[in-house]
Protein backbone atom coordinates (compact mmCIF):
# COMPACT_ATOMS: atom_id res chain seq x y z
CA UNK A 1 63.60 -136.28 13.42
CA UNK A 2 62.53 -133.06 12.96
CA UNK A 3 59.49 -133.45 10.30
CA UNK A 4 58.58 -136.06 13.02
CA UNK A 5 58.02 -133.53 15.76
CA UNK A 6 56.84 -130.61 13.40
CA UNK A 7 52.75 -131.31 13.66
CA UNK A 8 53.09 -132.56 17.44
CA UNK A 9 54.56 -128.99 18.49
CA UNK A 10 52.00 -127.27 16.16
CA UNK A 11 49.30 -128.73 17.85
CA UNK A 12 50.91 -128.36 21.17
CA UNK A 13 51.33 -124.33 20.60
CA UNK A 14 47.90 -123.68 19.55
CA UNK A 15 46.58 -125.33 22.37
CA UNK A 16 48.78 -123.20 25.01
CA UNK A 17 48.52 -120.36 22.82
CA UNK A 18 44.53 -120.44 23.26
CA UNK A 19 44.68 -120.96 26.79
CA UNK A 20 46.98 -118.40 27.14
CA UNK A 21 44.31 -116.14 25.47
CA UNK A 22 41.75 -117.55 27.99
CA UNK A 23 43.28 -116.90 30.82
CA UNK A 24 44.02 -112.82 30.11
CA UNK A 25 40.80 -112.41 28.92
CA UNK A 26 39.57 -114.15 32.29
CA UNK A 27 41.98 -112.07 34.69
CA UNK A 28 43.35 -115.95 35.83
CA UNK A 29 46.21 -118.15 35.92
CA UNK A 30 46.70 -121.66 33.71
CA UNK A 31 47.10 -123.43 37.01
CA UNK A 32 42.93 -121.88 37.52
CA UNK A 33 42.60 -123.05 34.20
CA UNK A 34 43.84 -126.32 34.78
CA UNK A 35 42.31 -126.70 38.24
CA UNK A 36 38.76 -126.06 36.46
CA UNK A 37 36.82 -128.83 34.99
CA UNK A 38 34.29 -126.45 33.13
CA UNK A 39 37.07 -123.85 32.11
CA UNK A 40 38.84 -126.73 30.57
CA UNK A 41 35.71 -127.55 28.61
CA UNK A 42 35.50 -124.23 27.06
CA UNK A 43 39.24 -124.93 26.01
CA UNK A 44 38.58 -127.98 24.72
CA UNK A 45 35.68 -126.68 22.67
CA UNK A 46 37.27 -123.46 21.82
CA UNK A 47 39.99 -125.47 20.04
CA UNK A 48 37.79 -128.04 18.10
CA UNK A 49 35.90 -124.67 16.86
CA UNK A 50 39.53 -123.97 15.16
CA UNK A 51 39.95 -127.71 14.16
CA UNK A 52 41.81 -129.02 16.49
CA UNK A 53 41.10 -132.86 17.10
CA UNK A 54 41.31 -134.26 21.03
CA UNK A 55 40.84 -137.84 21.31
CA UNK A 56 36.97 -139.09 22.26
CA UNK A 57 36.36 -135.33 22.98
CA UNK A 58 33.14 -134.01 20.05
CA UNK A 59 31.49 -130.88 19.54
CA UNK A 60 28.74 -130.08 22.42
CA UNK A 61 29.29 -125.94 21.51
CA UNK A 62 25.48 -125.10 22.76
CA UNK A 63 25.65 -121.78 20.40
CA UNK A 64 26.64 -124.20 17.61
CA UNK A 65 22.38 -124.18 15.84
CA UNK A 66 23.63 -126.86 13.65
CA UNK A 67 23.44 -129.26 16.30
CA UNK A 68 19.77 -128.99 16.48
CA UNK A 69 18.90 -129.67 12.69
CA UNK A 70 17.88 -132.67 10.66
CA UNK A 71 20.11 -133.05 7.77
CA UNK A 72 19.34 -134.20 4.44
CA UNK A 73 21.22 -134.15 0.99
CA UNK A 74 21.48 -134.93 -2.74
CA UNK A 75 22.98 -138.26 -1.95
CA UNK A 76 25.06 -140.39 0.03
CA UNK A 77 28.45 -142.53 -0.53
CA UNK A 78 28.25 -145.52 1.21
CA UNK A 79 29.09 -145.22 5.05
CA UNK A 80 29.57 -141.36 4.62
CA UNK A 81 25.89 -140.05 5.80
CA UNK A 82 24.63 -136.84 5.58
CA UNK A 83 24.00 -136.50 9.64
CA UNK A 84 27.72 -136.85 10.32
CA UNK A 85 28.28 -133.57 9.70
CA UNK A 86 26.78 -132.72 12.90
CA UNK A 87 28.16 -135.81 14.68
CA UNK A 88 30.68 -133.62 16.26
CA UNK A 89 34.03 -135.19 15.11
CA UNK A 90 36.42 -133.39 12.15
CA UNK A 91 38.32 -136.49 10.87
CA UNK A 92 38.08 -139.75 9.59
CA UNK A 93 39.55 -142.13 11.87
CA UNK A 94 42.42 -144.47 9.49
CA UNK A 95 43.47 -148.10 10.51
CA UNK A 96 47.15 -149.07 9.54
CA UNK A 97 46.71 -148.51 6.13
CA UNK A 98 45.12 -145.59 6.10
CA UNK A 99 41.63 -146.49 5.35
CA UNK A 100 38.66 -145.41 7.09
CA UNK A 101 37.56 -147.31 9.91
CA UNK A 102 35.52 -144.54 11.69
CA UNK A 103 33.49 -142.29 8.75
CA UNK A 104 32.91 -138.96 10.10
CA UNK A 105 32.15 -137.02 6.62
CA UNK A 106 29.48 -136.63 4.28
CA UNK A 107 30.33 -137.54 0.83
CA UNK A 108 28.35 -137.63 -2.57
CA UNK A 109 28.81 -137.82 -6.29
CA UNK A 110 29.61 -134.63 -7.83
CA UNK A 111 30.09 -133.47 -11.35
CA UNK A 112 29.44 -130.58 -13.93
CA UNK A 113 26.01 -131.58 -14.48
CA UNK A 114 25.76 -133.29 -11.20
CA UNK A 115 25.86 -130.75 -8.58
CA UNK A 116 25.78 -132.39 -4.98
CA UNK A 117 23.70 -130.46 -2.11
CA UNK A 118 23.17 -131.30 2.18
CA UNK A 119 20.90 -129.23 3.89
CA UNK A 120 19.98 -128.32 7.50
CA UNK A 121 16.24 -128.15 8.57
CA UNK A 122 15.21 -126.77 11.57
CA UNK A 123 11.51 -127.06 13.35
CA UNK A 124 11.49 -123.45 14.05
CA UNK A 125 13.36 -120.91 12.43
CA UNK A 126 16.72 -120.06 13.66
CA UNK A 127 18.84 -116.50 13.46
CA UNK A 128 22.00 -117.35 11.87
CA UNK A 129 25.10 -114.86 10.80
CA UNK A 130 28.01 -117.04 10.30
CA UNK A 131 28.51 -120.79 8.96
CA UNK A 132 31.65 -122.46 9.23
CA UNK A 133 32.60 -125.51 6.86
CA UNK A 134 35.34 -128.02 7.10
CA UNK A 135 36.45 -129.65 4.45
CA UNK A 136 37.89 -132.72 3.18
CA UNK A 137 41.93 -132.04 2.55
CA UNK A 138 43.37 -135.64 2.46
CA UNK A 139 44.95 -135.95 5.82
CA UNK A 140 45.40 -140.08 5.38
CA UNK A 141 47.85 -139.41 2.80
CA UNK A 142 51.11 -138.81 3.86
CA UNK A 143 52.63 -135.19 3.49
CA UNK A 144 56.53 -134.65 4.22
CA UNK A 145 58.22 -131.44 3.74
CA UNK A 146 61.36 -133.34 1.75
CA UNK A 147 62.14 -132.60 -1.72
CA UNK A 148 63.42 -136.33 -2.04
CA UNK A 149 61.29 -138.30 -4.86
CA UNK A 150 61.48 -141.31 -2.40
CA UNK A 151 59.44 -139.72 0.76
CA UNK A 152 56.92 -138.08 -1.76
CA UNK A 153 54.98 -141.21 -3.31
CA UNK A 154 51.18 -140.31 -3.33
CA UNK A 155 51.87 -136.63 -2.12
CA UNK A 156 49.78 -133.93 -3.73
CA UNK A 157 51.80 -130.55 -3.54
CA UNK A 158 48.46 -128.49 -4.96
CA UNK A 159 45.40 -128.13 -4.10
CA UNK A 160 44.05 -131.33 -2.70
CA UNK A 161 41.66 -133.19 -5.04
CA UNK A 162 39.43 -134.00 -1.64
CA UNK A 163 38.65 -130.51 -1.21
CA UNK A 164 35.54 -128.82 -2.38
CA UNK A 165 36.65 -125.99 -4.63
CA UNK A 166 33.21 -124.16 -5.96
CA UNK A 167 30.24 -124.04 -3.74
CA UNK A 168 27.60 -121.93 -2.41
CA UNK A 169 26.15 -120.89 0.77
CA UNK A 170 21.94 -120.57 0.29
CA UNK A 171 19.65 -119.68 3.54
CA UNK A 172 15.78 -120.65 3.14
CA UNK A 173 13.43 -118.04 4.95
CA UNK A 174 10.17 -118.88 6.28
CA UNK A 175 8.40 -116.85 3.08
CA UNK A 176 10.50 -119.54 1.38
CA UNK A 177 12.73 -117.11 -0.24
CA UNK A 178 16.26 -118.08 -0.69
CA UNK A 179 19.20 -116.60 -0.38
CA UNK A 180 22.69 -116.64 -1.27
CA UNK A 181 25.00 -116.32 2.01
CA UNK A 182 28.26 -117.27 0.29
CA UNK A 183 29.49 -118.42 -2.98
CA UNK A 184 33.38 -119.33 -3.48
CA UNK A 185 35.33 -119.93 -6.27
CA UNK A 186 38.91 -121.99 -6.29
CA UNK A 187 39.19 -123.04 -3.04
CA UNK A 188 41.93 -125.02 -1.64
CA UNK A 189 41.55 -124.94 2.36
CA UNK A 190 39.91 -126.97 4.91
CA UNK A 191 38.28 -124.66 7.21
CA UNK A 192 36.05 -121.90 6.18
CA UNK A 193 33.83 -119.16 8.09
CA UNK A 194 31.38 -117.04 6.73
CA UNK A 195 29.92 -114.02 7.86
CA UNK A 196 26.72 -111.82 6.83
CA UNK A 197 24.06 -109.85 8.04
CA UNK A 198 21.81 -111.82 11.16
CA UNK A 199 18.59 -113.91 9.24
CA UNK A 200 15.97 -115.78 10.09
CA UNK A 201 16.08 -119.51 8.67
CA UNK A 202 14.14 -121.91 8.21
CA UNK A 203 16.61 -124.35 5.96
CA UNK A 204 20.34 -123.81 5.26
CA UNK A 205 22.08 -125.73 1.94
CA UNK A 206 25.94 -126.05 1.00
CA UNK A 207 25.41 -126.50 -2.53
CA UNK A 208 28.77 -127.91 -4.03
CA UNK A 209 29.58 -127.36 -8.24
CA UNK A 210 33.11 -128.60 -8.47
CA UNK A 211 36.37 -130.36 -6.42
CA UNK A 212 39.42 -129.91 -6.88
CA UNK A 213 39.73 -133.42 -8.84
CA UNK A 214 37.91 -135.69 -6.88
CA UNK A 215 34.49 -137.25 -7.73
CA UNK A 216 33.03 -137.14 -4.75
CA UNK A 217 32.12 -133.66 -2.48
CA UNK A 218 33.05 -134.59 0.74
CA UNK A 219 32.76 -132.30 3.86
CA UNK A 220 33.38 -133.13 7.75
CA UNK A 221 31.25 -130.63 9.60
CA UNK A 222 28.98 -127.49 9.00
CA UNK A 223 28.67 -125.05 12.38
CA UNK A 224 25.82 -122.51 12.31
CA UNK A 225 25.73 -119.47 14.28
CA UNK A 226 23.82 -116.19 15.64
């Protein structure tokens, strides 16, 4: 009953825990919250910025420069387009089986000697000093916390093989000079921020080397901002 409950209560406590937070650093109560239709927007927002999912709610953050870019990549896996990672929505939505009914990611071959790139454009250059990335980390497979052989068919205990493990960050300026924002080696989570110095950009790329087993690069959402 317990592992049942577990993700439910997770969700529940970061949601009160950020509204908590909201309402000290507003000098309010969670029944002005509550009673707000616009403060409960920021919440709602606030918490899909940290990967929460609420049902039929997307990202409309209007600091969020991604938003306003046309985006383009190295190629594209069936229904999994390149724009979707500005469609405003973090997961995949599964029907009974656990296949994708809704795509929400981008997704492309990847290999050694097939590096896999998606891009941002924007008509007029844009300042930019952070970049957030969600990944891919196989949430329609099942994941228990039992040590029983029985609950744990199809369970990865590792790094996911979904998951983008070596990529780069590169920012385009409007001298066309590039430049390298970010470049990670091994990773395993979903959810990454970067930070550096405020630049100009014309064009921003993700540029992804390696998975952690899977063929494809697959990534749910890139967030650009000042």
């Amino acid at each position: 009953m317990v592992r049942r409950v577990m993700a439910t209560c997770a969700t529940i406590g970061q949601a009160v825990g950020t509204a908590a937070a909201q309402c000290v650093e507003a000098g309010i109560l969670p029944r002005d919250l509550a009673g707000s239709g616009k403060r409960v927007e920021y919440l709602q927002q606030t918490l899909l910025r940290d990967d929460q999912t609420i049902k039929n709610v997307r990202n409309l953050d209007p600091r969020d420069v991604a938003r306003q870019a046309i985006v383009t990549a190295s190629a594209e896996k069936d229904k999994a387009k390149a724009a979707l990672v500005i469609d405003g929505y973090l997961r995949d939505v599964p029907d009974k089986r656990g296949d994708p009914v809704e795509v929400h990611q981008w997704a492309a071959p990847v290999s050694d000697s097939n590096p896999a790139w998606i891009e941002l454009k924007w008509a007029q250059p844009r300042r930019i000093s952070q970049v957030q990335i969600t990944f891919d980390t196989g949430f329609r497979r099942q994941l228990t916390l039992t040590s029983q052989n029985s609950a744990n068919v199809g369970i990865k205990r590792a790094a996911q093989p979904e998951t983008v493990k070596d990529y780069t960050v590169v920012g385009c300026t409007a001298d066309g000079a590039k430049h390298t924002l970010a470049s990670v080696k091994g990773n395993f989570q979903r959810l990454k921020r970067h930070r550096f110095d405020a630049v100009e950009l014309d064009s921003l790329r993700v540029e992804v080397q390696a998975t952690n087993g899977d063929s494809l690069a697959r990534i749910f959402e890139i967030r650009c901002y000042a």
